[in-house]
C-alpha atoms as a PDB file:
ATOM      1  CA  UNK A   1       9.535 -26.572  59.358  1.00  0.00           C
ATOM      2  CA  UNK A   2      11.756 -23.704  60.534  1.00  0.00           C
ATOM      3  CA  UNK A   3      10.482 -20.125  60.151  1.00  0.00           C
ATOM      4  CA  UNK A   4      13.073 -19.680  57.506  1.00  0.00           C
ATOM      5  CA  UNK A   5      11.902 -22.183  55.051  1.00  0.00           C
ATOM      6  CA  UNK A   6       8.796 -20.887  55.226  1.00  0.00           C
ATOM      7  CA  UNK A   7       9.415 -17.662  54.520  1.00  0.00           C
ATOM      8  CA  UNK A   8      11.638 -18.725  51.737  1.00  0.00           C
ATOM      9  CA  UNK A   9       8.506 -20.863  50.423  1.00  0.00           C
ATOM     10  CA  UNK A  10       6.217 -17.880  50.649  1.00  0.00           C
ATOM     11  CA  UNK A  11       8.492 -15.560  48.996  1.00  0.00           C
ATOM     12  CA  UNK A  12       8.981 -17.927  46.622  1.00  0.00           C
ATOM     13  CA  UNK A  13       4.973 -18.325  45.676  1.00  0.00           C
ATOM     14  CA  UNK A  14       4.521 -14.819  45.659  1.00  0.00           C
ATOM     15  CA  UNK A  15       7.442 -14.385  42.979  1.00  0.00           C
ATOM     16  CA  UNK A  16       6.108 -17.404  41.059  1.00  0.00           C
ATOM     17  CA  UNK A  17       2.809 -15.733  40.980  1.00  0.00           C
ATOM     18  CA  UNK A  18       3.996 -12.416  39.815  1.00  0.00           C
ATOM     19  CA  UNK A  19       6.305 -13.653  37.223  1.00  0.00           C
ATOM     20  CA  UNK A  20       3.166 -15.876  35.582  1.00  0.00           C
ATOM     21  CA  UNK A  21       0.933 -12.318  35.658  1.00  0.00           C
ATOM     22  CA  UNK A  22       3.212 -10.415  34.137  1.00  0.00           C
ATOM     23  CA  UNK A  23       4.220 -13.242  31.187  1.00  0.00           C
ATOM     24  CA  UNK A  24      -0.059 -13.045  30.528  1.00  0.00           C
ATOM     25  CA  UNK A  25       0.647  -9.216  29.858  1.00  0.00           C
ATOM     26  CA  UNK A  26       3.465  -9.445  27.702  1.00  0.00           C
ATOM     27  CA  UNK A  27       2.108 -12.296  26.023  1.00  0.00           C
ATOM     28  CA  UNK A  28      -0.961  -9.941  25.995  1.00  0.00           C
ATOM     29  CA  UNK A  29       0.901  -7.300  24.610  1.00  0.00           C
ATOM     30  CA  UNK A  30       2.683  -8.920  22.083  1.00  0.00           C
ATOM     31  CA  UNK A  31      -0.317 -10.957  20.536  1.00  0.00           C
ATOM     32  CA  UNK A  32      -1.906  -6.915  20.013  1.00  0.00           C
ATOM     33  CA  UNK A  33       1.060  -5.402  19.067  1.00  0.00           C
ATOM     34  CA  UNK A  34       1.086  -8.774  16.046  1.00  0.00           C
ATOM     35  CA  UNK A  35      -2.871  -8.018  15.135  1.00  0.00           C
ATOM     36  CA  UNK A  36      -2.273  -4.246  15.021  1.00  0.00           C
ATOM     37  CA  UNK A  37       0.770  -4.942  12.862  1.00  0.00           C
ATOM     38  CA  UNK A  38      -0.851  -7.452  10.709  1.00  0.00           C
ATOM     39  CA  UNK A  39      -4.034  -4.802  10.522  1.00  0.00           C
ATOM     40  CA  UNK A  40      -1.329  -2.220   8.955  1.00  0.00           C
ATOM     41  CA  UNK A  41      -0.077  -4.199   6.694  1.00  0.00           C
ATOM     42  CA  UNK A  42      -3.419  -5.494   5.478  1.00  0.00           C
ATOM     43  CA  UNK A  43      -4.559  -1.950   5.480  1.00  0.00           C
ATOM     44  CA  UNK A  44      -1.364  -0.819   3.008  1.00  0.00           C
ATOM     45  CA  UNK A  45      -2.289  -3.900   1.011  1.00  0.00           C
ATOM     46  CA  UNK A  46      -5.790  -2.849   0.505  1.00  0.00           C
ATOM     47  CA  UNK A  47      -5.001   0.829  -0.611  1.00  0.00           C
ATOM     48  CA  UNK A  48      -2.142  -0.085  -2.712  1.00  0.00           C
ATOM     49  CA  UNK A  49      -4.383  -2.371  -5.073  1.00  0.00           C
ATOM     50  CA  UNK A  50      -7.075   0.760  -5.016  1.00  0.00           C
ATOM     51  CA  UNK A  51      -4.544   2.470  -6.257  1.00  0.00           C
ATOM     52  CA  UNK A  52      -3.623   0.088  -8.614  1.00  0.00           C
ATOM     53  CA  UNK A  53      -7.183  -0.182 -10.178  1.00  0.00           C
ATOM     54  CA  UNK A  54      -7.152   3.803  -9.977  1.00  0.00           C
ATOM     55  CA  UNK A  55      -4.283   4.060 -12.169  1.00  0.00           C
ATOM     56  CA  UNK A  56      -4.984   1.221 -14.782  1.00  0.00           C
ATOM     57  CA  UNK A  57      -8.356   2.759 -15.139  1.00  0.00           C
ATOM     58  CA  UNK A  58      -6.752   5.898 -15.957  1.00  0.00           C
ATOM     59  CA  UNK A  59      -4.528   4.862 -18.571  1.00  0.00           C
ATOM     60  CA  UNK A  60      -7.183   2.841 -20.272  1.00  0.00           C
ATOM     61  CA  UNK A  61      -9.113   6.124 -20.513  1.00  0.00           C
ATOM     62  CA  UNK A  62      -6.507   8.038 -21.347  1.00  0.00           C
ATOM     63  CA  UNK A  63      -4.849   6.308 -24.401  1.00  0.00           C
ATOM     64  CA  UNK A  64      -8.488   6.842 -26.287  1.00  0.00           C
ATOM     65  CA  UNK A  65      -8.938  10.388 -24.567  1.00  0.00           C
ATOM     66  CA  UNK A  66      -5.716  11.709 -26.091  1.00  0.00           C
ATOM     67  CA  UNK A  67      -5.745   9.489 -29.506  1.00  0.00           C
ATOM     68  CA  UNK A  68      -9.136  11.225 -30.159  1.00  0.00           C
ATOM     69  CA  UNK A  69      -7.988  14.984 -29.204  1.00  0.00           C
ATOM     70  CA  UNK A  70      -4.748  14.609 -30.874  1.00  0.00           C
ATOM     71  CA  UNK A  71      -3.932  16.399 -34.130  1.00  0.00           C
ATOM     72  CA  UNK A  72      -3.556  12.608 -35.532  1.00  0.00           C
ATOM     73  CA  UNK A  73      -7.143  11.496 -35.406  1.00  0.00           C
ATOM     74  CA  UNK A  74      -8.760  13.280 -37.893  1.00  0.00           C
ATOM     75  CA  UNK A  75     -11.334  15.980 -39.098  1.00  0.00           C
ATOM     76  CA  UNK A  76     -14.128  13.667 -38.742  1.00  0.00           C
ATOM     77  CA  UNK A  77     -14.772  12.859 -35.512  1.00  0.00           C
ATOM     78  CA  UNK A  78     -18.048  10.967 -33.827  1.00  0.00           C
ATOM     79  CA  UNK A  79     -18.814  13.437 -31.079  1.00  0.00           C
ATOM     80  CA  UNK A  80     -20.921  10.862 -29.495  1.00  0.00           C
ATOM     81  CA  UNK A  81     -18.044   8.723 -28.759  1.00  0.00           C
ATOM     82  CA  UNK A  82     -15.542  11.770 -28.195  1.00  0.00           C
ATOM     83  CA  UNK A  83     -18.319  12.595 -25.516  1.00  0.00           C
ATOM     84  CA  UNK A  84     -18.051   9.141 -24.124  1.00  0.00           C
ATOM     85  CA  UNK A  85     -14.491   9.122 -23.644  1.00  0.00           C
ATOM     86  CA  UNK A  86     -14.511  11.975 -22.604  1.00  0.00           C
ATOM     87  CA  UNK A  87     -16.396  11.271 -19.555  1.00  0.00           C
ATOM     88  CA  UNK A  88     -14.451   7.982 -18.923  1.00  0.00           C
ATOM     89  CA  UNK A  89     -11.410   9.611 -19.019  1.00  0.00           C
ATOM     90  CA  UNK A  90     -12.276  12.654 -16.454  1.00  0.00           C
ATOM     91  CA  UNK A  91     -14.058  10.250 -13.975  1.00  0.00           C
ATOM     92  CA  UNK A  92     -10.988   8.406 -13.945  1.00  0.00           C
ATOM     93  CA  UNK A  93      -8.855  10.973 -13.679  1.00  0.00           C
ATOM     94  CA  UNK A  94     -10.965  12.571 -10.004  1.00  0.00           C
ATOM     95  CA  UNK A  95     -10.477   8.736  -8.999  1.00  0.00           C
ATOM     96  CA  UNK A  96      -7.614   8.809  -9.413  1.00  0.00           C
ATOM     97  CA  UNK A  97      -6.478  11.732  -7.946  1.00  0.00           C
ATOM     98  CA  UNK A  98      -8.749  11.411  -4.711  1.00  0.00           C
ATOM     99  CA  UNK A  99      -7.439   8.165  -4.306  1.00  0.00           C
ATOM    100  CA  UNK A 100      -3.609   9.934  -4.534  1.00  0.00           C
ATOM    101  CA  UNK A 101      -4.561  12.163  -2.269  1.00  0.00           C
ATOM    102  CA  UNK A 102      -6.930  10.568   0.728  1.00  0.00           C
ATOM    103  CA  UNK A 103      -4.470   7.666   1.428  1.00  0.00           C
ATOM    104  CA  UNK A 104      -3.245   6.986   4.804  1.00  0.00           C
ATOM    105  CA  UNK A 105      -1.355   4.222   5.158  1.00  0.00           C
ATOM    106  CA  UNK A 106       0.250   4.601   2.136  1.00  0.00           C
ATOM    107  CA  UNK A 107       0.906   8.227   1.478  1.00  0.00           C
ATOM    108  CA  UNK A 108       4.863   8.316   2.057  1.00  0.00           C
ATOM    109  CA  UNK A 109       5.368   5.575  -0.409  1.00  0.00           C
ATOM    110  CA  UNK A 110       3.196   7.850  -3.181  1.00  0.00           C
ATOM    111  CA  UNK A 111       5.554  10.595  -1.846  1.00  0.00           C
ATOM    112  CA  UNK A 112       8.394   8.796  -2.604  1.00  0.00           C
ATOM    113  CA  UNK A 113       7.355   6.406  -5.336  1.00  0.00           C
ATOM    114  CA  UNK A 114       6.567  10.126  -7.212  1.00  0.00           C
ATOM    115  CA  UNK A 115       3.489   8.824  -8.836  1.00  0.00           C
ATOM    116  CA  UNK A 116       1.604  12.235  -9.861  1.00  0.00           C
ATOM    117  CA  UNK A 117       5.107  13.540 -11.584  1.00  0.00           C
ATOM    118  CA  UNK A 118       6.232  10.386 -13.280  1.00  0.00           C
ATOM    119  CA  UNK A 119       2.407  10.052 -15.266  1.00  0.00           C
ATOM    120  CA  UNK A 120       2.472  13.654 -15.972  1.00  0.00           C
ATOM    121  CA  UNK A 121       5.680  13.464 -17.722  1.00  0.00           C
ATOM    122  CA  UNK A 122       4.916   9.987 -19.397  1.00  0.00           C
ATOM    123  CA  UNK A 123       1.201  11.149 -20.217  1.00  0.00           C
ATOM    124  CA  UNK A 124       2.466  14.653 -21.695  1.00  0.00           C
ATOM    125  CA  UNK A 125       4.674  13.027 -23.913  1.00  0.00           C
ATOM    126  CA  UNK A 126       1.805  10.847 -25.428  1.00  0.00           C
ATOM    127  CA  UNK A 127      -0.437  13.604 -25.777  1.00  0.00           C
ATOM    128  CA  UNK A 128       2.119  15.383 -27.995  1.00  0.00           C
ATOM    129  CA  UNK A 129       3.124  12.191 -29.779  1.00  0.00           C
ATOM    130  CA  UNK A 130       0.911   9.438 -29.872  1.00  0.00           C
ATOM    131  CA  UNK A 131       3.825   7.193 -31.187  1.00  0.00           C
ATOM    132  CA  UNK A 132       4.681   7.335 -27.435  1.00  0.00           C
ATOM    133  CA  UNK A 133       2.166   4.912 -25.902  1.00  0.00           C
ATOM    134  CA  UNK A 134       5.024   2.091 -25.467  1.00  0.00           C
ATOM    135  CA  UNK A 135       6.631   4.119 -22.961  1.00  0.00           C
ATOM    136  CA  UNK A 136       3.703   5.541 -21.329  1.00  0.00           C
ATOM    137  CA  UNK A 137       2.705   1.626 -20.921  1.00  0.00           C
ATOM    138  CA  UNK A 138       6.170   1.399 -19.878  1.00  0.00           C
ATOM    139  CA  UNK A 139       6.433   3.980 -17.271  1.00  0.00           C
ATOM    140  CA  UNK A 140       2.527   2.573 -15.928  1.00  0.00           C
ATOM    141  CA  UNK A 141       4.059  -0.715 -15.259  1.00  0.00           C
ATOM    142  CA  UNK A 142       6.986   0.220 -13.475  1.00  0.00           C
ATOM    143  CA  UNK A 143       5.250   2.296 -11.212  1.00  0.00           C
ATOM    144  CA  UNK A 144       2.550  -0.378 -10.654  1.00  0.00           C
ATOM    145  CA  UNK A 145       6.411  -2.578  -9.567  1.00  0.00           C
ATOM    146  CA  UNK A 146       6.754  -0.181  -7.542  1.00  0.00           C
ATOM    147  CA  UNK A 147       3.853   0.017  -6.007  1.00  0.00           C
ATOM    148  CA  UNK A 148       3.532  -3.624  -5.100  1.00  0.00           C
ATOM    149  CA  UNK A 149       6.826  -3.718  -3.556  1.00  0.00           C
ATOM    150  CA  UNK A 150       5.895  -0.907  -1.607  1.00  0.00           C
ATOM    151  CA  UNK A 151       2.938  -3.214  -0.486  1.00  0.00           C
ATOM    152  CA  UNK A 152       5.264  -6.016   0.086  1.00  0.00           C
ATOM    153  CA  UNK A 153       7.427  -4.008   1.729  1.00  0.00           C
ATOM    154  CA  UNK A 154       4.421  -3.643   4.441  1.00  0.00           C
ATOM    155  CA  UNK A 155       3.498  -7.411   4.614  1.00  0.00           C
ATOM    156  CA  UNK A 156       7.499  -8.478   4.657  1.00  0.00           C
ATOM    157  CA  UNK A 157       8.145  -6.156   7.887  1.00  0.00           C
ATOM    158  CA  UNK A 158       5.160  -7.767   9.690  1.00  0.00           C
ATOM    159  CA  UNK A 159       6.701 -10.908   8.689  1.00  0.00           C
ATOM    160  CA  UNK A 160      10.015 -10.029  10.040  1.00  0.00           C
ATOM    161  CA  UNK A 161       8.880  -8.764  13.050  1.00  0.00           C
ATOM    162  CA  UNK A 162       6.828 -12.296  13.775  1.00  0.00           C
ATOM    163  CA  UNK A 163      10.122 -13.708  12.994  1.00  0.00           C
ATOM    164  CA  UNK A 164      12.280 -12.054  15.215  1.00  0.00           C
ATOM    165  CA  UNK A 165       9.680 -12.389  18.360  1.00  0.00           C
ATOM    166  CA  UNK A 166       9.261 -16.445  17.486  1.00  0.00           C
ATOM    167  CA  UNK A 167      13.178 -16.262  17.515  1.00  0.00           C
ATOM    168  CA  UNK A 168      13.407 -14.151  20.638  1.00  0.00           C
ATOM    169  CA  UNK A 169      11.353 -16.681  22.308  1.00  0.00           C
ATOM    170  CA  UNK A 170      13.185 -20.089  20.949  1.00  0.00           C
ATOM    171  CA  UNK A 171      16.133 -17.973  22.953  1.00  0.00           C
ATOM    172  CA  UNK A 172      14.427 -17.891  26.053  1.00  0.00           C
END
């Protein structure tokens, strides 16, 4: 064997051991940029069903706190149970405003989703007309849509990402 071959050969080992480390750290790469992905989106799913249970809570204390308060129910009320709601109502109410407010993953969606302004309107307007609970119902169940899209949203652009790498790869 000529001097040339040889040094072709070895060349050609060296490059055919470099290429095969550096496809274990991309691969490497890739599979942890996937699980750190798939974390996020699992973490956005998690916080956007707590704040889910936060705000169905709060509506089912707050239809009885404000029916009970209101100029509607009567002169005799049961203080026992107006105590009672009352309780119910303003422990869901800190829940659900510490859960508004110590999100991380999911904070720009409440931003933009507008959650605090859209039940203060639609809760104001029951309080001064009880008549209104259809569209307070209304207005909780489109921003609970909302909110799951916003979590599907999350779990979709994971999903698209695997895609386009498991495309990206059929390529090469």
């Amino acid at each position: 064997m000529d001097a040339g071959a040889s040094k072709f050969t070895e060349v050609l080992s060296i490059s055919a051991v470099l290429a095969s480390t550096l496809g274990i750290f991309i691969t490497h790469a890739l599979a942890r940029s996937r699980d750190q992905e798939k974390q996020h989106a699992e973490n956005v799913k998690q916080e956007a069903r707590e704040l889910l249970t936060a705000l169905y809570t709060l509506f089912a204390a707050y239809t009885p706190y404000a029916t009970v308060h209101s100029k509607f129910y009567g002169p005799h009320k049961d203080e026992a149970l107006m105590k009672e709601i009352d309780v119910k109502y303003f422990a869901a109410t800190v829940e659900f405003h510490r859960i508004l407010d110590d999100r991380l993953y999911i904070v720009e969606g409440i931003k933009h989703i507008q959650i605090k302004r859209r039940w203060d309107g639609a809760s104001n307007a029951f309080w001064h007309n009880i008549a209104e609970e259809g569209n307070l119902k209304a207005e909780v169940d489109a921003t609970r849509d909302e909110i799951v899209a916003m979590a599907l949203k999350s779990e979709r652009s994971f999903l698209d990402w695997y895609q386009n790498l498991v495309e990206e790869s059929d390529r090469v």
